[in-house]
PDB file of N, CA and C in Angstrom:
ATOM      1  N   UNK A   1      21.696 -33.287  14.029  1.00  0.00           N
ATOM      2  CA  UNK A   1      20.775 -32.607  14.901  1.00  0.00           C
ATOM      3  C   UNK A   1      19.358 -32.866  14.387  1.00  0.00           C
ATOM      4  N   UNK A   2      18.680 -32.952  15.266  1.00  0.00           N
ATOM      5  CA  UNK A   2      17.363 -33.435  14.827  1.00  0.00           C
ATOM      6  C   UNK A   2      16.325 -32.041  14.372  1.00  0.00           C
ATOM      7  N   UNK A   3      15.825 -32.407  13.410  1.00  0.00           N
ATOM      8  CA  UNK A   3      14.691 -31.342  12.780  1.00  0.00           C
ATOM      9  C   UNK A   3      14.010 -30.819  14.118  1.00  0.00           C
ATOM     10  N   UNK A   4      13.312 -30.931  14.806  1.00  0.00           N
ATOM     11  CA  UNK A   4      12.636 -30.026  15.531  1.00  0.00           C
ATOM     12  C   UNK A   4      13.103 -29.556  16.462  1.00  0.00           C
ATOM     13  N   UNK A   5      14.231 -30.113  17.170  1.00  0.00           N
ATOM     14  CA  UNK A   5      15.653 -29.500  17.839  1.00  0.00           C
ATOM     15  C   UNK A   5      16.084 -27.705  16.691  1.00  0.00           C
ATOM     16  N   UNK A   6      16.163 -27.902  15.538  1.00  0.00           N
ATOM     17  CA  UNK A   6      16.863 -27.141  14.894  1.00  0.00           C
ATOM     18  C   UNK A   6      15.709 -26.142  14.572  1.00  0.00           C
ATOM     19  N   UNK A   7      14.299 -26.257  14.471  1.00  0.00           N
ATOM     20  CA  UNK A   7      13.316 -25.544  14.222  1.00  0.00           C
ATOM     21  C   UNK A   7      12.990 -24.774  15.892  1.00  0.00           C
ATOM     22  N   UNK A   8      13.296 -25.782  16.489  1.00  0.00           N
ATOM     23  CA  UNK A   8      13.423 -24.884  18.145  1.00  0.00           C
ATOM     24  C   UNK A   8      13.940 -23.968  18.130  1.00  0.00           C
ATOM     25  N   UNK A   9      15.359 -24.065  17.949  1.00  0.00           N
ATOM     26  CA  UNK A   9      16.342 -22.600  17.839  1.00  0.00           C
ATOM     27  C   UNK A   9      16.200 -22.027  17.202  1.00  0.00           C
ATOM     28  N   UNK A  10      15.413 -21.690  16.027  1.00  0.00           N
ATOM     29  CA  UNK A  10      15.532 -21.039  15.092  1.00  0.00           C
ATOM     30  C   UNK A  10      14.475 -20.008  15.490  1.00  0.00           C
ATOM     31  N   UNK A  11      13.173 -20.474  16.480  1.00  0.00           N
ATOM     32  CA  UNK A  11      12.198 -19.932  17.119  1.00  0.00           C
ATOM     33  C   UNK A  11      12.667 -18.876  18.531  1.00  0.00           C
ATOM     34  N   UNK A  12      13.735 -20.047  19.468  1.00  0.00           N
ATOM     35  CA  UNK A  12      14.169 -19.071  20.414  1.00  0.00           C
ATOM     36  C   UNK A  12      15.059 -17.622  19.380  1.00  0.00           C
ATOM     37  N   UNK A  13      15.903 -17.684  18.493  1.00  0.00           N
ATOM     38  CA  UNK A  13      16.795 -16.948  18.659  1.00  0.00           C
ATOM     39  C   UNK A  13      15.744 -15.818  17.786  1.00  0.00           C
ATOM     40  N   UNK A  14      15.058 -16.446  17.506  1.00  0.00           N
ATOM     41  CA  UNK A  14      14.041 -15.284  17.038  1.00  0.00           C
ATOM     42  C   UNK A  14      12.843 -14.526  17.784  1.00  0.00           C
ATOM     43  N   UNK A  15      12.915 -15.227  18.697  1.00  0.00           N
ATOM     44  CA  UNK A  15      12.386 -14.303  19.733  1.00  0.00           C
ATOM     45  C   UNK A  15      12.802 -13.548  20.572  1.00  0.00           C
ATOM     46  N   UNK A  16      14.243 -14.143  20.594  1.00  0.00           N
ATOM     47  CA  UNK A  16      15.474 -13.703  21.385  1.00  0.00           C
ATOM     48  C   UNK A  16      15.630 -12.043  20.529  1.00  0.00           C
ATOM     49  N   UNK A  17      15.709 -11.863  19.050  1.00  0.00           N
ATOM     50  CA  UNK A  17      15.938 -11.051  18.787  1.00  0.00           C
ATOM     51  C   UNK A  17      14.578 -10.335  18.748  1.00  0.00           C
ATOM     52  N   UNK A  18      13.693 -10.470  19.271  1.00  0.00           N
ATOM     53  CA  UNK A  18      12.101 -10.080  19.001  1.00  0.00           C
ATOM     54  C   UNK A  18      12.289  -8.827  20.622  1.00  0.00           C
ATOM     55  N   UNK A  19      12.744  -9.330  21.551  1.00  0.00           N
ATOM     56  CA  UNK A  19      13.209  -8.826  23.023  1.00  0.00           C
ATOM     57  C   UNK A  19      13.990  -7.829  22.699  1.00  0.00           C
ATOM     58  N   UNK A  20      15.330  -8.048  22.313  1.00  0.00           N
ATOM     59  CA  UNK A  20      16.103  -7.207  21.851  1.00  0.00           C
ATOM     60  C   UNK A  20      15.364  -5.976  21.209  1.00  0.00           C
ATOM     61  N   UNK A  21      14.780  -6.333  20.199  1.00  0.00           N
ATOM     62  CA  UNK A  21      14.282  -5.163  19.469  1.00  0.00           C
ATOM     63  C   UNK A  21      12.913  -4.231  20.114  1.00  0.00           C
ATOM     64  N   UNK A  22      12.278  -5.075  21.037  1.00  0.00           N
ATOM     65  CA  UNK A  22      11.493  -4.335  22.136  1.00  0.00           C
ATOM     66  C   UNK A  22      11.998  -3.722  23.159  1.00  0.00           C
ATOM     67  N   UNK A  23      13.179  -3.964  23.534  1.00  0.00           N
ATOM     68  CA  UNK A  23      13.691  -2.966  24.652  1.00  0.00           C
ATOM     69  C   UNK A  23      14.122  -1.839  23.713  1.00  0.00           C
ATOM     70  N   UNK A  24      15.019  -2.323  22.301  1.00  0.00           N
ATOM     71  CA  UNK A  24      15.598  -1.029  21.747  1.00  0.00           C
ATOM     72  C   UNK A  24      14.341  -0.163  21.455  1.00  0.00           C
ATOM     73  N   UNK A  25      13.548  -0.614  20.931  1.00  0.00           N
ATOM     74  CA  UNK A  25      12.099   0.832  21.175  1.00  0.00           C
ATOM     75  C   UNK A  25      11.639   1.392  22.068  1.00  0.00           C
ATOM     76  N   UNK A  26      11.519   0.473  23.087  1.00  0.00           N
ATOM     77  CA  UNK A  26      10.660   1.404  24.518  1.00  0.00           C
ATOM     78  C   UNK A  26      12.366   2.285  25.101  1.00  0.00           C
ATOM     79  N   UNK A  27      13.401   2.134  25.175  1.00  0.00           N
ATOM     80  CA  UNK A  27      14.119   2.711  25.088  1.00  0.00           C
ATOM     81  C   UNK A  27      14.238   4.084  24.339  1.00  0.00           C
ATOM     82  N   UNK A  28      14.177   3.839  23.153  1.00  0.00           N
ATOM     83  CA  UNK A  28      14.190   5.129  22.206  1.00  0.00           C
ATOM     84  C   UNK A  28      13.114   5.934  22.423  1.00  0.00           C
ATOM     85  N   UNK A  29      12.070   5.295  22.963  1.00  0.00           N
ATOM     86  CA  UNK A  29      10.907   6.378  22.925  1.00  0.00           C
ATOM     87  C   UNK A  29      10.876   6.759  24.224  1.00  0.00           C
ATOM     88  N   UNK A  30      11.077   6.196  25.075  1.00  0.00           N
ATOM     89  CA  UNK A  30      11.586   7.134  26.046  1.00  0.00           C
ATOM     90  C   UNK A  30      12.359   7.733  26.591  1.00  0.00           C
ATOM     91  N   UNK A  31      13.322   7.950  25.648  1.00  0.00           N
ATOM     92  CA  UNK A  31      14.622   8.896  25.441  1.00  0.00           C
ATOM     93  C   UNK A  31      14.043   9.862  24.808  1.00  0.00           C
ATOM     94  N   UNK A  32      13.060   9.798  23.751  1.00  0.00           N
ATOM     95  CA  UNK A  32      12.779  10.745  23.090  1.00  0.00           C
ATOM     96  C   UNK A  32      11.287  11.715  23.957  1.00  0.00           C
ATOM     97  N   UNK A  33      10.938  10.846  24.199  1.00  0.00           N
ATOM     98  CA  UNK A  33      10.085  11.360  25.241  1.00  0.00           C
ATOM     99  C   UNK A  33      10.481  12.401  26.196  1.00  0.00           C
ATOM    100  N   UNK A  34      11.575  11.892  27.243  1.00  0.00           N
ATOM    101  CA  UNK A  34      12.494  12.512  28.081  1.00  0.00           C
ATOM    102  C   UNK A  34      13.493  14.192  27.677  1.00  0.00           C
ATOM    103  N   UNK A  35      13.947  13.751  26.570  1.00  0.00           N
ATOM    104  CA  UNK A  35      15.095  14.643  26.208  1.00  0.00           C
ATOM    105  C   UNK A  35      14.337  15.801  24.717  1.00  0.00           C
ATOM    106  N   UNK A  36      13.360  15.384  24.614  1.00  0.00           N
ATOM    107  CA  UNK A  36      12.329  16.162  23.774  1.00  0.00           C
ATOM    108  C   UNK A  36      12.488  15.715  22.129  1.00  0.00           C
ATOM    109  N   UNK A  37      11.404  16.004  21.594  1.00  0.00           N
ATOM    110  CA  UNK A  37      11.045  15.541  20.198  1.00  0.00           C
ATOM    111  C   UNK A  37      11.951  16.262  19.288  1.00  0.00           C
ATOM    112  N   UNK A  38      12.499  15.351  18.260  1.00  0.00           N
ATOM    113  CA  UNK A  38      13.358  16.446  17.440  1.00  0.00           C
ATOM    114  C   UNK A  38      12.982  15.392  16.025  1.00  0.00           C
ATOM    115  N   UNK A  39      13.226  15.596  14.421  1.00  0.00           N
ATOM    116  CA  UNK A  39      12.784  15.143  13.527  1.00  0.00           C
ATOM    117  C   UNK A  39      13.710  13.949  13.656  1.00  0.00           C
ATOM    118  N   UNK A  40      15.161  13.762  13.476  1.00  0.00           N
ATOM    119  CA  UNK A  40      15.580  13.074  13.861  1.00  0.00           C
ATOM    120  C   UNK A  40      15.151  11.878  15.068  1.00  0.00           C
ATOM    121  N   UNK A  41      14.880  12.279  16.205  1.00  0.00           N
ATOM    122  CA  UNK A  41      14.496  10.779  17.276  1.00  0.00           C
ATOM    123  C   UNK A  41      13.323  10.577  16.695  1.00  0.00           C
ATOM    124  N   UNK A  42      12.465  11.612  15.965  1.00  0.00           N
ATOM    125  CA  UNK A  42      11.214  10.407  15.619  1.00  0.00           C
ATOM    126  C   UNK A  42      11.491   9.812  14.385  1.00  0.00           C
ATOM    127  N   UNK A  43      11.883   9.876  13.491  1.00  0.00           N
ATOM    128  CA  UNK A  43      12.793   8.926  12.313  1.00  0.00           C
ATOM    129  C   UNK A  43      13.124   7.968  12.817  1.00  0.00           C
ATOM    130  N   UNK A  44      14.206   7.725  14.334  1.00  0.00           N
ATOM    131  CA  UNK A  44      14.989   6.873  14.938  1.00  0.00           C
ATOM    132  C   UNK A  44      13.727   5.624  15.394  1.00  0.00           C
ATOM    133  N   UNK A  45      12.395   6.105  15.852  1.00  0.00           N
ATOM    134  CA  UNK A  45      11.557   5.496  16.734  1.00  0.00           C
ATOM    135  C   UNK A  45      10.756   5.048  15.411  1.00  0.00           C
ATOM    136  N   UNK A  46      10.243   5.549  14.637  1.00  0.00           N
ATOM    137  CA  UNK A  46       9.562   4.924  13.611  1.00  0.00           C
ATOM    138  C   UNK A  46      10.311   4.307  12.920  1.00  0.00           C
ATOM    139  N   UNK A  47      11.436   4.406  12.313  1.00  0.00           N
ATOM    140  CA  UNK A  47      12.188   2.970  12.267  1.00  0.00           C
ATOM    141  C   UNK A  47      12.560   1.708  12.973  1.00  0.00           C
ATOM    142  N   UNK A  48      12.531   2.047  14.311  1.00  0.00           N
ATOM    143  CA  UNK A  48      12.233   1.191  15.214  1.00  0.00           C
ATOM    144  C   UNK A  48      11.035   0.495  15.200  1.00  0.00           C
ATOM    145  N   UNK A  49      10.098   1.168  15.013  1.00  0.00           N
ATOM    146  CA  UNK A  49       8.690   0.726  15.373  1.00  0.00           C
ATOM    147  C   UNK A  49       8.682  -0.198  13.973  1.00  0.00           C
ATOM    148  N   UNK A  50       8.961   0.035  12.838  1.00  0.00           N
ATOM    149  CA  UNK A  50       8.580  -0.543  11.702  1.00  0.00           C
ATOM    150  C   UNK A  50       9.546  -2.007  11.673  1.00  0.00           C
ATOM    151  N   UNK A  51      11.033  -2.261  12.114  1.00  0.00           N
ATOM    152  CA  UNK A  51      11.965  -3.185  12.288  1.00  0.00           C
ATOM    153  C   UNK A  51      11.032  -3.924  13.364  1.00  0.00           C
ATOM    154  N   UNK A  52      10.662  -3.498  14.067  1.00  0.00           N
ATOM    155  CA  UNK A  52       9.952  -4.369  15.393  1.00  0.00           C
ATOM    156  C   UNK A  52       8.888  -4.714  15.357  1.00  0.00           C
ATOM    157  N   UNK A  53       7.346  -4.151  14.104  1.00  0.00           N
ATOM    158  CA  UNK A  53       6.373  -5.035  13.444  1.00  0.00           C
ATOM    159  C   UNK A  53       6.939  -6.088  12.302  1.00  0.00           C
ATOM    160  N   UNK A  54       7.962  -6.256  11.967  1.00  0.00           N
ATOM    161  CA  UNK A  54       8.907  -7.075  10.516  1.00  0.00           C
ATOM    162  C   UNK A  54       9.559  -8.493  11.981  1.00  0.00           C
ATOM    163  N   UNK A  55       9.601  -7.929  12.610  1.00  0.00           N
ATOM    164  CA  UNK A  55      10.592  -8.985  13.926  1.00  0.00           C
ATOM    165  C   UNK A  55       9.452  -9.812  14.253  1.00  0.00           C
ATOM    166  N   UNK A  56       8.374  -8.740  14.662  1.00  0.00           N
ATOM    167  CA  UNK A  56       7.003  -9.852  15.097  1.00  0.00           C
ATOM    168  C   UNK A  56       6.434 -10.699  14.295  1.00  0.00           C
ATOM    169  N   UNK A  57       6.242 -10.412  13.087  1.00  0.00           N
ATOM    170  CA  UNK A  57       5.409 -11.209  11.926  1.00  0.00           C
ATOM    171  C   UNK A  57       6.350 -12.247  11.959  1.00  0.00           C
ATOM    172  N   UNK A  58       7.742 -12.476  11.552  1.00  0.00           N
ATOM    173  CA  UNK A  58       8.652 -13.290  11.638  1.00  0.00           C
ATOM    174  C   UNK A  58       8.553 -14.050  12.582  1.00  0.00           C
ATOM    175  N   UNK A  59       8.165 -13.818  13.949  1.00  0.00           N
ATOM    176  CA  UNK A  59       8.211 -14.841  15.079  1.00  0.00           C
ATOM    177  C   UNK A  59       7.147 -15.350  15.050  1.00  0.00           C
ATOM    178  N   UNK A  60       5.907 -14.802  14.549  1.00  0.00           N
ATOM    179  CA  UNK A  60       4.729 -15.235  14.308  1.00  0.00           C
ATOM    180  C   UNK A  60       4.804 -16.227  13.287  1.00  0.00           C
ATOM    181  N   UNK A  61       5.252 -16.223  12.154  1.00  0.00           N
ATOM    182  CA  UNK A  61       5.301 -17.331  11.459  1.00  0.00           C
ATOM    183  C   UNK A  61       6.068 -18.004  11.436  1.00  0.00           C
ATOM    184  N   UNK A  62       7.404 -18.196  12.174  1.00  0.00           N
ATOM    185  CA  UNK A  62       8.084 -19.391  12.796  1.00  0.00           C
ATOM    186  C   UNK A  62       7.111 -20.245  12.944  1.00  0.00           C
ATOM    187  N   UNK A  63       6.443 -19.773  14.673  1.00  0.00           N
ATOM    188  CA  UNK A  63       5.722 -20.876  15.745  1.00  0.00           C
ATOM    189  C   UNK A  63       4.471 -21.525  14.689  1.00  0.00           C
ATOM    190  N   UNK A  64       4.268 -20.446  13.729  1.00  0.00           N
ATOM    191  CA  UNK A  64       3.008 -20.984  13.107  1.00  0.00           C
ATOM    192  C   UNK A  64       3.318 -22.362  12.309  1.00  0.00           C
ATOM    193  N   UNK A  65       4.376 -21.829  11.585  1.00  0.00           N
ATOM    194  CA  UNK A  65       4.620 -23.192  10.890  1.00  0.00           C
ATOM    195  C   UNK A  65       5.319 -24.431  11.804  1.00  0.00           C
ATOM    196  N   UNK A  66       5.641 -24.032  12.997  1.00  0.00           N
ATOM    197  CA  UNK A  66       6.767 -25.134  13.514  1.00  0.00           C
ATOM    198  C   UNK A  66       5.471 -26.014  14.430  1.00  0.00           C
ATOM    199  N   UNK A  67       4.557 -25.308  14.544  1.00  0.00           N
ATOM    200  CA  UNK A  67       3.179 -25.999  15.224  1.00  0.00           C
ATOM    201  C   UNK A  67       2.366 -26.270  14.636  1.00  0.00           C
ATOM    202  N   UNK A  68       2.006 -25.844  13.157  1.00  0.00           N
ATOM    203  CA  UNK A  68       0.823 -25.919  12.328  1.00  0.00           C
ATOM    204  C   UNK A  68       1.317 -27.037  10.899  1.00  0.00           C
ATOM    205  N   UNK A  69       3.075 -26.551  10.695  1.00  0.00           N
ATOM    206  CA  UNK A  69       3.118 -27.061   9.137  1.00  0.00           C
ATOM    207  C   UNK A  69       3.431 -28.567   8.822  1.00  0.00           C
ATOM    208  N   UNK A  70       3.842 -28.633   7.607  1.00  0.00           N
ATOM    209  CA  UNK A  70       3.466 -30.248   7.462  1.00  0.00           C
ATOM    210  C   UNK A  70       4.757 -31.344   8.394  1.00  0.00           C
ATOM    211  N   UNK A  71       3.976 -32.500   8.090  1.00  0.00           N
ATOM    212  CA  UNK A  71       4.896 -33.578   9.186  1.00  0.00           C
ATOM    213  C   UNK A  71       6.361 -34.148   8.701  1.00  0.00           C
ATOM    214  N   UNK A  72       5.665 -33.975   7.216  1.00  0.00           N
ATOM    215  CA  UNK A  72       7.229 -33.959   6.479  1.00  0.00           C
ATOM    216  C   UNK A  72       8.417 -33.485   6.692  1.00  0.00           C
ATOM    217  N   UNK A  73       8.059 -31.779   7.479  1.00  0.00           N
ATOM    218  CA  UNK A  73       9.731 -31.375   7.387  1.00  0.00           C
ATOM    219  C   UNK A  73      10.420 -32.382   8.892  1.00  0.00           C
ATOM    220  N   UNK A  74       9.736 -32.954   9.639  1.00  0.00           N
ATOM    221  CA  UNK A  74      10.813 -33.695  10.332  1.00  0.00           C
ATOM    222  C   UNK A  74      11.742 -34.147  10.340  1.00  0.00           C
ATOM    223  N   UNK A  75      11.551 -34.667   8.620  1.00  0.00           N
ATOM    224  CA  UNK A  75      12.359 -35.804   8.007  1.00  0.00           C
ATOM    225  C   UNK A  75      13.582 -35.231   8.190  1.00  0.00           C
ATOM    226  N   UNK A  76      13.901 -33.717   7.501  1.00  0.00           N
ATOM    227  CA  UNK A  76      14.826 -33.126   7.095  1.00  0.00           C
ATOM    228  C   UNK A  76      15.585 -32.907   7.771  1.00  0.00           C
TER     229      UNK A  76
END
């Protein structure tokens, strides 16, 4: 399989899980929103929120390096 074929997927499925983890928040918070605040759902949502800034930086530095980094890793 060719290097930037394999750096492709590695970008979709990480954005793929970047989606995932944005519906599971706007979900939770508006469950919690809906069904009222308890210490628990906001634990649930700020863990959410914190897994889902860790998901973004990650997708962020995929594309960065798969568009920015050196020409070398092609080889690989």
């Amino acid at each position: 399989m060719p290097a930037w074929f394999s750096h492709s997927l590695k970008i979709v499925s990480s954005i793929f899980f970047y989606i995932i983890g944005t519906v599971a928040l706007i979900g939770a918070v508006l469950y919690t929103i809906l069904t009222g605040l308890t210490l628990f759902k906001t634990m649930v949502v700020i863990g959410l929120f914190l897994s889902w800034l860790v998901l973004y930086i990650i997708v962020i530095q995929k594309i960065y390096r798969y568009l920015f980094g050196s020409k070398n890793d092609d080889d690989q």
